[in-house]
PDB file of N, CA and C in Angstrom:
ATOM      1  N   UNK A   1      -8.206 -11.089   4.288  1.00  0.00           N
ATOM      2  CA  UNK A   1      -9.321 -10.454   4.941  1.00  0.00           C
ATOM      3  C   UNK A   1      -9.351  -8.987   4.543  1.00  0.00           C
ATOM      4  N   UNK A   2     -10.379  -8.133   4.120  1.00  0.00           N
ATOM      5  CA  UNK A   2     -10.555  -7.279   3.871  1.00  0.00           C
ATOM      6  C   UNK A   2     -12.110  -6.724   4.905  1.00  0.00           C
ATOM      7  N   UNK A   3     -11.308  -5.577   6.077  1.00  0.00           N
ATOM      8  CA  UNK A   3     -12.159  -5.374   6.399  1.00  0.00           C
ATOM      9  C   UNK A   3     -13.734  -3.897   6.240  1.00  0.00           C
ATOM     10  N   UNK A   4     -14.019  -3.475   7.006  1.00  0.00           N
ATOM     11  CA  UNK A   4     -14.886  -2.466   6.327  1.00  0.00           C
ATOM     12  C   UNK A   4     -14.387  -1.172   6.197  1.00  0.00           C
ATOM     13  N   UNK A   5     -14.996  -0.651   4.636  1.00  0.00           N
ATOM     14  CA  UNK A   5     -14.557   0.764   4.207  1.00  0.00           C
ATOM     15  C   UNK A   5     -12.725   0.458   3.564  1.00  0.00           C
ATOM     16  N   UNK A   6     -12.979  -0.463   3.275  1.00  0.00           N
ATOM     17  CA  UNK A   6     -11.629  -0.701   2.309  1.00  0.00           C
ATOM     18  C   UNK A   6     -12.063  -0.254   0.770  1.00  0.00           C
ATOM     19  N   UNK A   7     -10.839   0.279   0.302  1.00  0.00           N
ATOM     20  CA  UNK A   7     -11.042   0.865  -0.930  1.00  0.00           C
ATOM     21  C   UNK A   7      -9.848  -0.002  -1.965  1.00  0.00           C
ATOM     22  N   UNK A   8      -9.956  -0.446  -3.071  1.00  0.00           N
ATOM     23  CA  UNK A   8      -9.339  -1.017  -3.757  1.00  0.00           C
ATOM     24  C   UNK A   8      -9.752  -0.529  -4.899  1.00  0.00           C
ATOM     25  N   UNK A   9      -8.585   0.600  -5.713  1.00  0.00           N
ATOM     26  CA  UNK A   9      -8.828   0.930  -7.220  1.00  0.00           C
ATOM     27  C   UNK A   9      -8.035  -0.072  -8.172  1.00  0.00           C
ATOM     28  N   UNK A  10      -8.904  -0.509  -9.009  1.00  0.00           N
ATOM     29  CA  UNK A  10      -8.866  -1.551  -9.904  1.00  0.00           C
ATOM     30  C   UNK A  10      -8.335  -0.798 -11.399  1.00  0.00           C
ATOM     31  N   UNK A  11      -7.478   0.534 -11.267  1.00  0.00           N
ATOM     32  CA  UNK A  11      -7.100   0.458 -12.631  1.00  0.00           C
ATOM     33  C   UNK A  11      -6.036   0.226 -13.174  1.00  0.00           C
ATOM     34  N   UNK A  12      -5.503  -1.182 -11.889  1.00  0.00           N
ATOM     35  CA  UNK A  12      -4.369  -1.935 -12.711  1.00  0.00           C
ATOM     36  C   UNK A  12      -4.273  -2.798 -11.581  1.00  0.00           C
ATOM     37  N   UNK A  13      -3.310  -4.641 -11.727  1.00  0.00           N
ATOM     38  CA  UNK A  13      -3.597  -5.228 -11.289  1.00  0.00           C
ATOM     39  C   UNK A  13      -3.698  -4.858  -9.633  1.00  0.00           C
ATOM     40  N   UNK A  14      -4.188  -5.517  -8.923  1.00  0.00           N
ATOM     41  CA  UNK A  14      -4.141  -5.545  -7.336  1.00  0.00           C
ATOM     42  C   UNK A  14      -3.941  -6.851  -6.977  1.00  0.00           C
ATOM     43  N   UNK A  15      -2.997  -7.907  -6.400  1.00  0.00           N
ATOM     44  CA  UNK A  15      -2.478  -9.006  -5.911  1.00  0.00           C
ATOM     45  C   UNK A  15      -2.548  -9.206  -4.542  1.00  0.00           C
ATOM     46  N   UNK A  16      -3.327  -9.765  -3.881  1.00  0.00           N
ATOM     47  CA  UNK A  16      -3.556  -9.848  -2.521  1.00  0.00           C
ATOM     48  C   UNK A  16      -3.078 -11.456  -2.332  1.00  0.00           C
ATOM     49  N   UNK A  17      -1.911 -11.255  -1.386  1.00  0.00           N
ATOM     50  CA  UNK A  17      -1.570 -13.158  -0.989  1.00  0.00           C
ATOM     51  C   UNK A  17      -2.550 -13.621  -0.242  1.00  0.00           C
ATOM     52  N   UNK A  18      -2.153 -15.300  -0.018  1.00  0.00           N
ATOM     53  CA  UNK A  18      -3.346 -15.862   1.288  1.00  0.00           C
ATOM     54  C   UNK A  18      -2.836 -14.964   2.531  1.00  0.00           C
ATOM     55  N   UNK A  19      -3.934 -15.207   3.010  1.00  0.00           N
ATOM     56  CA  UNK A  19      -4.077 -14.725   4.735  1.00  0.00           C
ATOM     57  C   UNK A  19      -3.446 -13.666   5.218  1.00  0.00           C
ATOM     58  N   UNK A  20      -3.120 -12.794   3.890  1.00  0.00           N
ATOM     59  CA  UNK A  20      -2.911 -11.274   3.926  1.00  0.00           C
ATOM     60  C   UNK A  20      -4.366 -10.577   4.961  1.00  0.00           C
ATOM     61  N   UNK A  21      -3.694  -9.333   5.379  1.00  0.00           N
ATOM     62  CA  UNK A  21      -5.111  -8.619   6.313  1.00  0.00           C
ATOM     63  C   UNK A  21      -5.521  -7.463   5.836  1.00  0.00           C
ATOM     64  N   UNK A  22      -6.230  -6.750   5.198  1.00  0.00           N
ATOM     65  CA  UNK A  22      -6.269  -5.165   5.457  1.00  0.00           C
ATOM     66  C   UNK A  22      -7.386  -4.906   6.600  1.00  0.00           C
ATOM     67  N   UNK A  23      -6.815  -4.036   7.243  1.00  0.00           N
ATOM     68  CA  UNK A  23      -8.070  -3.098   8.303  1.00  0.00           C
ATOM     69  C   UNK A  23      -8.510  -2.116   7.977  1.00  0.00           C
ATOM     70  N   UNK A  24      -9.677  -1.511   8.498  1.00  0.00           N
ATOM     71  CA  UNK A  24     -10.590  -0.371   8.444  1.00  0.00           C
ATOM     72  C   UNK A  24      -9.876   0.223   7.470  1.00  0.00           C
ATOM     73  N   UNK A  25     -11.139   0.855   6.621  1.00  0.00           N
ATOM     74  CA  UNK A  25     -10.594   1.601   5.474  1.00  0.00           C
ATOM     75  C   UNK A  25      -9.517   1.950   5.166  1.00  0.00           C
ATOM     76  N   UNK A  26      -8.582   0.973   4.484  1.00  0.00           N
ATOM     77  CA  UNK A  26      -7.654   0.868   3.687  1.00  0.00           C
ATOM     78  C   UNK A  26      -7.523   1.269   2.290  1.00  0.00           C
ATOM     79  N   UNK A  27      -6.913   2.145   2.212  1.00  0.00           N
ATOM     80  CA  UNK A  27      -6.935   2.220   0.710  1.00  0.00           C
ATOM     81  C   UNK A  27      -5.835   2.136  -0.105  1.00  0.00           C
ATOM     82  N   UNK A  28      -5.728   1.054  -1.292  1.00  0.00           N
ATOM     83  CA  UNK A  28      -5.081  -0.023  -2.043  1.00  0.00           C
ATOM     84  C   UNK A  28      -5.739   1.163  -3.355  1.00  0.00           C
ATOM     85  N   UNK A  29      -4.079   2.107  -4.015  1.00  0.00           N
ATOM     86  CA  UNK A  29      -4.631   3.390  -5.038  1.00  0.00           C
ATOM     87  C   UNK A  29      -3.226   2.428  -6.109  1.00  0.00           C
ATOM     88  N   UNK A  30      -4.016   2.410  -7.384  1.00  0.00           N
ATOM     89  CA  UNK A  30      -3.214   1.865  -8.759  1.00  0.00           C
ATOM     90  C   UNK A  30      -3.225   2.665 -10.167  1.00  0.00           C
ATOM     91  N   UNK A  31      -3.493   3.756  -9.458  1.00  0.00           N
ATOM     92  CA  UNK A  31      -3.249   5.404 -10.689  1.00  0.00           C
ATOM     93  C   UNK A  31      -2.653   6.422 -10.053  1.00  0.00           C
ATOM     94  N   UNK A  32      -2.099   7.567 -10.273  1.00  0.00           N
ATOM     95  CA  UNK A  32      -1.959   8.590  -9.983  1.00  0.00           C
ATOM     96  C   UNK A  32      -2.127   9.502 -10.851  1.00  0.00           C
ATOM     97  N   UNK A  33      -1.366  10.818 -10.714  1.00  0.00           N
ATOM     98  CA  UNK A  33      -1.334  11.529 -12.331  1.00  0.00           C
ATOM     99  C   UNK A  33       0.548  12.320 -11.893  1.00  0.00           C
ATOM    100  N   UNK A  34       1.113  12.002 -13.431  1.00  0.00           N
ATOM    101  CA  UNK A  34       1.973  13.429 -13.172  1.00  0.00           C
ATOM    102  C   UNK A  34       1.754  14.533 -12.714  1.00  0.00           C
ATOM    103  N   UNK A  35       2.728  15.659 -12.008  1.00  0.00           N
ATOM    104  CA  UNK A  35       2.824  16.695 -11.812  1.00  0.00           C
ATOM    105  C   UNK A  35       2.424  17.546 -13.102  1.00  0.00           C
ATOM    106  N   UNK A  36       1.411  18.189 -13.412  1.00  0.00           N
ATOM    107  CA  UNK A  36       1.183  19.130 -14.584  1.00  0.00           C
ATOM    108  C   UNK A  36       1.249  20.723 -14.791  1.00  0.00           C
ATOM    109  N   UNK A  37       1.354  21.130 -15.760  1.00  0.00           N
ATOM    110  CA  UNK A  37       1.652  22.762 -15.886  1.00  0.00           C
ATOM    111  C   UNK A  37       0.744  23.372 -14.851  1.00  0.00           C
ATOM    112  N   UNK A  38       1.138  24.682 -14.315  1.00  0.00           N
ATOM    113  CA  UNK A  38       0.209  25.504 -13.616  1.00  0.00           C
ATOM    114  C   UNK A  38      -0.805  25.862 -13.783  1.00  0.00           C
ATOM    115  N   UNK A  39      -1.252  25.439 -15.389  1.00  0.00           N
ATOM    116  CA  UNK A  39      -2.850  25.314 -15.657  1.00  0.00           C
ATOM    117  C   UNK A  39      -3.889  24.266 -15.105  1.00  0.00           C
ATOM    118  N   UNK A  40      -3.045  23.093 -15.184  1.00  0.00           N
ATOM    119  CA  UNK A  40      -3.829  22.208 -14.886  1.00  0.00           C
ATOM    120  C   UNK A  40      -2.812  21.220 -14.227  1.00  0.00           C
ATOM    121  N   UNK A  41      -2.836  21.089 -12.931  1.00  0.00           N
ATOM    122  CA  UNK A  41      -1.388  20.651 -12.379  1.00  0.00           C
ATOM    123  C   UNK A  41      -1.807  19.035 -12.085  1.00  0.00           C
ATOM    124  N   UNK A  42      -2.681  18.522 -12.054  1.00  0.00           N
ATOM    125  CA  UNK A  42      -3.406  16.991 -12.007  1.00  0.00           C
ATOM    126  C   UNK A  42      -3.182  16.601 -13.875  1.00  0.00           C
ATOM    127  N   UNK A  43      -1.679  16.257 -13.907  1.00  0.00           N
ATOM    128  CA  UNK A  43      -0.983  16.192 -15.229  1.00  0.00           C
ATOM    129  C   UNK A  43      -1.833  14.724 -15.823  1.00  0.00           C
ATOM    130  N   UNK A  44      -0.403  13.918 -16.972  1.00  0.00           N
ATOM    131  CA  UNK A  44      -1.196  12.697 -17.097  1.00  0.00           C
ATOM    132  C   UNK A  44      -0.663  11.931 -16.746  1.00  0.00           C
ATOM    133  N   UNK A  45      -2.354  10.740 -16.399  1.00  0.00           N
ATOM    134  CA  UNK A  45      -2.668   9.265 -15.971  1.00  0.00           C
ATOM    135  C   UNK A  45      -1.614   8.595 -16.117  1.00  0.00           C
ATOM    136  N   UNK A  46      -1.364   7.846 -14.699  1.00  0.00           N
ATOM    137  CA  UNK A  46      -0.136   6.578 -14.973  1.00  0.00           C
ATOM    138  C   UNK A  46      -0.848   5.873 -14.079  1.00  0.00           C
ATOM    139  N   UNK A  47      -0.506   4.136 -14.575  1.00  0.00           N
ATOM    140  CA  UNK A  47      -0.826   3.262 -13.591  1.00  0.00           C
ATOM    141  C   UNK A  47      -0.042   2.424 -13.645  1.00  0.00           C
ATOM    142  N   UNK A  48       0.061   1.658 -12.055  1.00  0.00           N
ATOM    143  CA  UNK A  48       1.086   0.885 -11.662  1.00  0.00           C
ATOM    144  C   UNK A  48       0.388  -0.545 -10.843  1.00  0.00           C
ATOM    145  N   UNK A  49       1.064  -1.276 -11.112  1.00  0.00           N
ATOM    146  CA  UNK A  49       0.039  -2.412 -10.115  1.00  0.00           C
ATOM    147  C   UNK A  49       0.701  -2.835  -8.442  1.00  0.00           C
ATOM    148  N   UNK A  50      -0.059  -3.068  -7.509  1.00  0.00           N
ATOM    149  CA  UNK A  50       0.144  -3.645  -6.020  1.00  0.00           C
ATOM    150  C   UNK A  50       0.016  -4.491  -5.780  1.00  0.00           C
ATOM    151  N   UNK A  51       1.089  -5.019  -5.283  1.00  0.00           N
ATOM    152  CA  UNK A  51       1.000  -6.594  -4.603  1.00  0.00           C
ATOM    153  C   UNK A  51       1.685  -6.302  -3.031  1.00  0.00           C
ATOM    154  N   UNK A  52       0.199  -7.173  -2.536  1.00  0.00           N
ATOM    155  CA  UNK A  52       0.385  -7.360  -1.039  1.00  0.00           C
ATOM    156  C   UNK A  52       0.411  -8.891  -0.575  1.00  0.00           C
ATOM    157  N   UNK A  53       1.802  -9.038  -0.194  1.00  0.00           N
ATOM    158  CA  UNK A  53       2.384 -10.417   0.005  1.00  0.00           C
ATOM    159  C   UNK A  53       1.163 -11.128   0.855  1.00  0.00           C
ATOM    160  N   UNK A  54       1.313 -12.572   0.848  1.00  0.00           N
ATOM    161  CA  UNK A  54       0.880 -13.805   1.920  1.00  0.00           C
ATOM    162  C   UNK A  54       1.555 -13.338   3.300  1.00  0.00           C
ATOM    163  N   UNK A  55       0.238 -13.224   4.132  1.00  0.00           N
ATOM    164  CA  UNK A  55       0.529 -12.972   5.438  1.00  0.00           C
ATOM    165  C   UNK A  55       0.743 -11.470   5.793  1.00  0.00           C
ATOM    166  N   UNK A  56       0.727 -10.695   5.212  1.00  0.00           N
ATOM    167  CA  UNK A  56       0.616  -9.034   4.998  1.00  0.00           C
ATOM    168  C   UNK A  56      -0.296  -8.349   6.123  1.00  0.00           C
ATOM    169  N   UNK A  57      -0.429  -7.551   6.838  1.00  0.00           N
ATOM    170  CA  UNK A  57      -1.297  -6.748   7.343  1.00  0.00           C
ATOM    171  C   UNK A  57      -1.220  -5.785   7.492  1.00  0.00           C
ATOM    172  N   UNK A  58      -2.090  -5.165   6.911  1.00  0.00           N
ATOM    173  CA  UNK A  58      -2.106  -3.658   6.300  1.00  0.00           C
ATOM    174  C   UNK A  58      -3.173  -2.808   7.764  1.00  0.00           C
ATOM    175  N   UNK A  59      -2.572  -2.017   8.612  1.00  0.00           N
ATOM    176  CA  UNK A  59      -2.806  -1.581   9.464  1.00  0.00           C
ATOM    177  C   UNK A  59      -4.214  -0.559   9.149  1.00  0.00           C
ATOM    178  N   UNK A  60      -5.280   0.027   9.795  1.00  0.00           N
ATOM    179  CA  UNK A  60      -6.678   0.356   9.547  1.00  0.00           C
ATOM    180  C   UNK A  60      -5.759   2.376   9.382  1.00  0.00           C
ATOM    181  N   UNK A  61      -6.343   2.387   8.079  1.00  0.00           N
ATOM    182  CA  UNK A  61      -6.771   3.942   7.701  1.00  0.00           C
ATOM    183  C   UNK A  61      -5.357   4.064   6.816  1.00  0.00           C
ATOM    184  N   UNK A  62      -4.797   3.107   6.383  1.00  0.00           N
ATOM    185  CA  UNK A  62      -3.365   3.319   5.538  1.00  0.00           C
ATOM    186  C   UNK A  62      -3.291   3.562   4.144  1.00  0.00           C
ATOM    187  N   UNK A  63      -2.510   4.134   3.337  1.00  0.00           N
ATOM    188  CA  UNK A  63      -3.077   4.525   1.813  1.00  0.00           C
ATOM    189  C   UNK A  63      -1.468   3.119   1.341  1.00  0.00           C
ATOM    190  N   UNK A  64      -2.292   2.555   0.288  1.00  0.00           N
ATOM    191  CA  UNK A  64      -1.078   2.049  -0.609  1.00  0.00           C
ATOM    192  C   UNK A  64      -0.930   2.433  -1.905  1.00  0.00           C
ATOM    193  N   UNK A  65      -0.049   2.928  -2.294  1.00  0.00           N
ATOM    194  CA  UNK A  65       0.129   4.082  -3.218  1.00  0.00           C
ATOM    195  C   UNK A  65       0.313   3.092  -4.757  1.00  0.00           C
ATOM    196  N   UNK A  66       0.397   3.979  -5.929  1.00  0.00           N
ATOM    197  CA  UNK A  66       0.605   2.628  -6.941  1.00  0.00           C
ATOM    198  C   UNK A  66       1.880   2.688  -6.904  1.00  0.00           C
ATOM    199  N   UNK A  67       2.238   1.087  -7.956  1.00  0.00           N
ATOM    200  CA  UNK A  67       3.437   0.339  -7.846  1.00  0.00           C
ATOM    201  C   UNK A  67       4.286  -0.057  -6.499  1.00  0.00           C
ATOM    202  N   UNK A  68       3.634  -0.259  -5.287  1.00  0.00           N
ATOM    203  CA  UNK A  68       4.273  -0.739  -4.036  1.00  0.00           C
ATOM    204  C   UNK A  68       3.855  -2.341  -4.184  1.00  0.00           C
ATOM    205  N   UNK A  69       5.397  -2.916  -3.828  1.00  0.00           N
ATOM    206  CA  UNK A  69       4.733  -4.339  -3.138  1.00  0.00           C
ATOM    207  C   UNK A  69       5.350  -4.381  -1.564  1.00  0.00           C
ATOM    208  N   UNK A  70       4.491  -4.915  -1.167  1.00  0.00           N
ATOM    209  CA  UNK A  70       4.131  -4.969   0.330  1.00  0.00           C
ATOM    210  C   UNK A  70       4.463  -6.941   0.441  1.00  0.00           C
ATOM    211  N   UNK A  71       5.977  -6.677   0.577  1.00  0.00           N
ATOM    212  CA  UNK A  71       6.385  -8.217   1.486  1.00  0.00           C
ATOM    213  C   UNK A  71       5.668  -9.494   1.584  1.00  0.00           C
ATOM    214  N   UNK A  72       5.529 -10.462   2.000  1.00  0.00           N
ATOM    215  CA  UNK A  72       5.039 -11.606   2.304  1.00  0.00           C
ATOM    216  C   UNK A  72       5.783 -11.449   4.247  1.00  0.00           C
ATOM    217  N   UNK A  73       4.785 -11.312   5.106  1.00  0.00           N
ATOM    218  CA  UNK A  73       4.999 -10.969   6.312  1.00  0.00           C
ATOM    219  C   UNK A  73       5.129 -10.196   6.934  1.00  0.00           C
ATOM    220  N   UNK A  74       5.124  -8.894   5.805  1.00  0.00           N
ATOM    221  CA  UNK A  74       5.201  -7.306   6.461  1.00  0.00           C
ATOM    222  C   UNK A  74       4.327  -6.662   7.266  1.00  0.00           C
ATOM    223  N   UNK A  75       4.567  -5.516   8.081  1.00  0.00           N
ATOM    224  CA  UNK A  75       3.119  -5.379   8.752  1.00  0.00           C
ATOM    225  C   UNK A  75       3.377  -3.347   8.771  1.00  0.00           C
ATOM    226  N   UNK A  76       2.386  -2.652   8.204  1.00  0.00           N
ATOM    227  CA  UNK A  76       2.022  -1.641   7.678  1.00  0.00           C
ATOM    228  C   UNK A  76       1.168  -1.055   8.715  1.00  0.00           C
ATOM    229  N   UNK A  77       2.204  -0.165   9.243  1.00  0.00           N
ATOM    230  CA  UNK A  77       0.632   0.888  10.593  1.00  0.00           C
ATOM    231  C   UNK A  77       0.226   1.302  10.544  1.00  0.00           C
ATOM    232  N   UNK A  78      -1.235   1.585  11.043  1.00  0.00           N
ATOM    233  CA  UNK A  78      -1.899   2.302  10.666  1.00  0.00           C
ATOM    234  C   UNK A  78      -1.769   3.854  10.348  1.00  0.00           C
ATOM    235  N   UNK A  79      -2.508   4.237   9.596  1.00  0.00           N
ATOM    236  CA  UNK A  79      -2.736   5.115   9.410  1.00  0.00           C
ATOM    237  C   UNK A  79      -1.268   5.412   8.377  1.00  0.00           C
ATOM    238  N   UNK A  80      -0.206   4.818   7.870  1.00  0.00           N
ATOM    239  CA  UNK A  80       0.575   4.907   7.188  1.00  0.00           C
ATOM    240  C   UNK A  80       0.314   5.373   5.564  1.00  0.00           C
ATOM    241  N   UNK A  81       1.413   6.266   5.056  1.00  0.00           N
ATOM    242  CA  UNK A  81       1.579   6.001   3.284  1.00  0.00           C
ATOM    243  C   UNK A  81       2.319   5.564   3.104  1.00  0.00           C
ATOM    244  N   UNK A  82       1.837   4.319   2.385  1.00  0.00           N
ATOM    245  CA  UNK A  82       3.398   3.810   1.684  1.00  0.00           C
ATOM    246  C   UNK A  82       3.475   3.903   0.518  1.00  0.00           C
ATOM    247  N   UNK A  83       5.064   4.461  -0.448  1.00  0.00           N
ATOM    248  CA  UNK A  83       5.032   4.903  -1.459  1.00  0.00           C
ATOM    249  C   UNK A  83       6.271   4.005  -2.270  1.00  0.00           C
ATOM    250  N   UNK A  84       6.797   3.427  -1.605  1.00  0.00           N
ATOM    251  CA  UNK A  84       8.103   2.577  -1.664  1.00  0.00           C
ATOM    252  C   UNK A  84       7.846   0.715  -0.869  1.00  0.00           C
ATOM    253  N   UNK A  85       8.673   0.218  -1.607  1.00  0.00           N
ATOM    254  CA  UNK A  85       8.436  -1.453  -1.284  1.00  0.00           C
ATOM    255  C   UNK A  85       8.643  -1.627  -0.082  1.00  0.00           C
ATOM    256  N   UNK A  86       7.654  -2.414   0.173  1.00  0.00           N
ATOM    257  CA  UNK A  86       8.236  -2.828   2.052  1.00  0.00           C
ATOM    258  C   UNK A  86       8.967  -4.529   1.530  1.00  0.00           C
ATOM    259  N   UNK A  87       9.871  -4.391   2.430  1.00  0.00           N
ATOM    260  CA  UNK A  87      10.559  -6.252   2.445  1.00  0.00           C
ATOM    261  C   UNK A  87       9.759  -6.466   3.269  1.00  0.00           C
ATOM    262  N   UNK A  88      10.026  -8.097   2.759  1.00  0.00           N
ATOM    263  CA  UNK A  88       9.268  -9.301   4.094  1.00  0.00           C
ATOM    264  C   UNK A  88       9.820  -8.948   5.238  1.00  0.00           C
ATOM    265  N   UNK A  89       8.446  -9.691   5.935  1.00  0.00           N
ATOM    266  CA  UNK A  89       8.704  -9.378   7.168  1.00  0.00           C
ATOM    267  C   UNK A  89       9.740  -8.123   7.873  1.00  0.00           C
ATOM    268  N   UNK A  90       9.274  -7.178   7.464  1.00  0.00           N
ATOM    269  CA  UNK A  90       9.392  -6.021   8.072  1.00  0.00           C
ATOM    270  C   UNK A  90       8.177  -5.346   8.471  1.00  0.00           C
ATOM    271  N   UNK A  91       8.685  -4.246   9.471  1.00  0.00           N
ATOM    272  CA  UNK A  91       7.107  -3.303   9.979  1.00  0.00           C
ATOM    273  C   UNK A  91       7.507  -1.965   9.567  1.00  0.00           C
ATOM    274  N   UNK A  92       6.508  -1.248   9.031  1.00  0.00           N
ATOM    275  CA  UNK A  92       6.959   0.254   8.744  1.00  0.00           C
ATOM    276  C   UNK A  92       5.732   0.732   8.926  1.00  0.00           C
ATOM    277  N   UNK A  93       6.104   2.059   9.619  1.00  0.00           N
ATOM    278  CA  UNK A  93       5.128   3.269   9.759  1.00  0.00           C
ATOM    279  C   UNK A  93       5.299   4.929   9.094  1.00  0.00           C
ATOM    280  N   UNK A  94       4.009   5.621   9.151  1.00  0.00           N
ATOM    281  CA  UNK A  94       3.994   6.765   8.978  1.00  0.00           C
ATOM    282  C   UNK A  94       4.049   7.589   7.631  1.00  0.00           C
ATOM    283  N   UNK A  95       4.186   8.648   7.518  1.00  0.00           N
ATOM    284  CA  UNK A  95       3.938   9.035   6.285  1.00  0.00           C
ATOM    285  C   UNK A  95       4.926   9.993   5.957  1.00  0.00           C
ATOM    286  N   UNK A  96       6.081   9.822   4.967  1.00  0.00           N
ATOM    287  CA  UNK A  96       5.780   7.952   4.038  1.00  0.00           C
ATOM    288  C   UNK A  96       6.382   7.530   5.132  1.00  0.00           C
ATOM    289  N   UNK A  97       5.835   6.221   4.885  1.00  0.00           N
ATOM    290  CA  UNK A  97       6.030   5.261   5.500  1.00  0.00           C
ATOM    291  C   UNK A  97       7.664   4.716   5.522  1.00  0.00           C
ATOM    292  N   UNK A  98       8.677   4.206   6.766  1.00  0.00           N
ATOM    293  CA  UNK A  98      10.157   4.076   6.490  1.00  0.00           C
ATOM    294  C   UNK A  98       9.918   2.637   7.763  1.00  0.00           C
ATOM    295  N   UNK A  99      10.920   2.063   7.447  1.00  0.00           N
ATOM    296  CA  UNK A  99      11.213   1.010   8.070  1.00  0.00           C
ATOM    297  C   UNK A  99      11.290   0.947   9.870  1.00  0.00           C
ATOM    298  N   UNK A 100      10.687   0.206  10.266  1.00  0.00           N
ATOM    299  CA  UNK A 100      10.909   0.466  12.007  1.00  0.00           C
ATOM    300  C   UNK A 100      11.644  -0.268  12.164  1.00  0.00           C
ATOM    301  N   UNK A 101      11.170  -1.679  11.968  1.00  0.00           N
ATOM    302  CA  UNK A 101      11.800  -3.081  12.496  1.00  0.00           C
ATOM    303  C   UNK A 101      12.173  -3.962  11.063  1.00  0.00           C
ATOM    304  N   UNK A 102      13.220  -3.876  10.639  1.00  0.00           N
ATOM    305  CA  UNK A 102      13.867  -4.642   9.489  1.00  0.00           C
ATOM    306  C   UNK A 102      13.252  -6.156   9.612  1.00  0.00           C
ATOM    307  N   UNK A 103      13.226  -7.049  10.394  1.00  0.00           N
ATOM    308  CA  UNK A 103      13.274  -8.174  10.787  1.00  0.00           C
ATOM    309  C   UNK A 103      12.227  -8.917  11.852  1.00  0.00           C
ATOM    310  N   UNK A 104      10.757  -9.073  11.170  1.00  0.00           N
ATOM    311  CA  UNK A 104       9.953  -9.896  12.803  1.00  0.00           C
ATOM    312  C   UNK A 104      10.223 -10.871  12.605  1.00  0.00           C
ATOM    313  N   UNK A 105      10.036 -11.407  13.632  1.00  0.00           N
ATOM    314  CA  UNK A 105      10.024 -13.111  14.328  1.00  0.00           C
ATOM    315  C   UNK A 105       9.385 -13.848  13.363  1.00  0.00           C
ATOM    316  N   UNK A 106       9.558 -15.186  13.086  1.00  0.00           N
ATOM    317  CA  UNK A 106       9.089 -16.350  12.350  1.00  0.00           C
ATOM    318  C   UNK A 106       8.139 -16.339  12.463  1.00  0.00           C
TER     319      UNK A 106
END
């Protein structure tokens, strides 16, 4: 489910499992740039691809940064960055985003 004002940059793969969730404008980012000289500090283009596991829910207003995969059961709070892999079934919040609960329920 992808709900409204979700953003998904397509300049490298994006993997969404079944019955994964994102909420309210989510944004799913698959470029960045290096750090660049003090002339022009938006250095160069890299891209990385995201995968957001089966059963995933990506909490409303959260950024997913490139090269994160996001678990099969994980659950992402809102308003979170995540810049690093979440394991299954885990919950993490905030920015960046760090582990709350290692372990939900079946």
């Amino acid at each position: 489910m992808l709900n409204v004002d979700c953003t998904l940059e397509l300049n490298d793969c994006v993997t969404i499992g079944a019955d994964a969730a994102l909420g309210h404008g989510v944004m799913v980012l698959t470029s960045s740039h290096d750090l660049g000289r003090h002339t022009r500090r938006a250095g160069r283009l890299h891209r990385r691809p995201v995968t957001i596991g089966a059963g995933a829910w990506i909490g409303a207003n959260s950024v997913i940064l490139p090269g994160v995969t996001v678990g099969d059961g994980a659950v992402v709070m809102s308003n979170s960055v995540v810049n690093d892999d979440v394991p299954a079934d885990s919950l993490v919040a905030g920015a960046p985003a760090t582990i709350v609960v290692r372990r939900l329920p079946k």
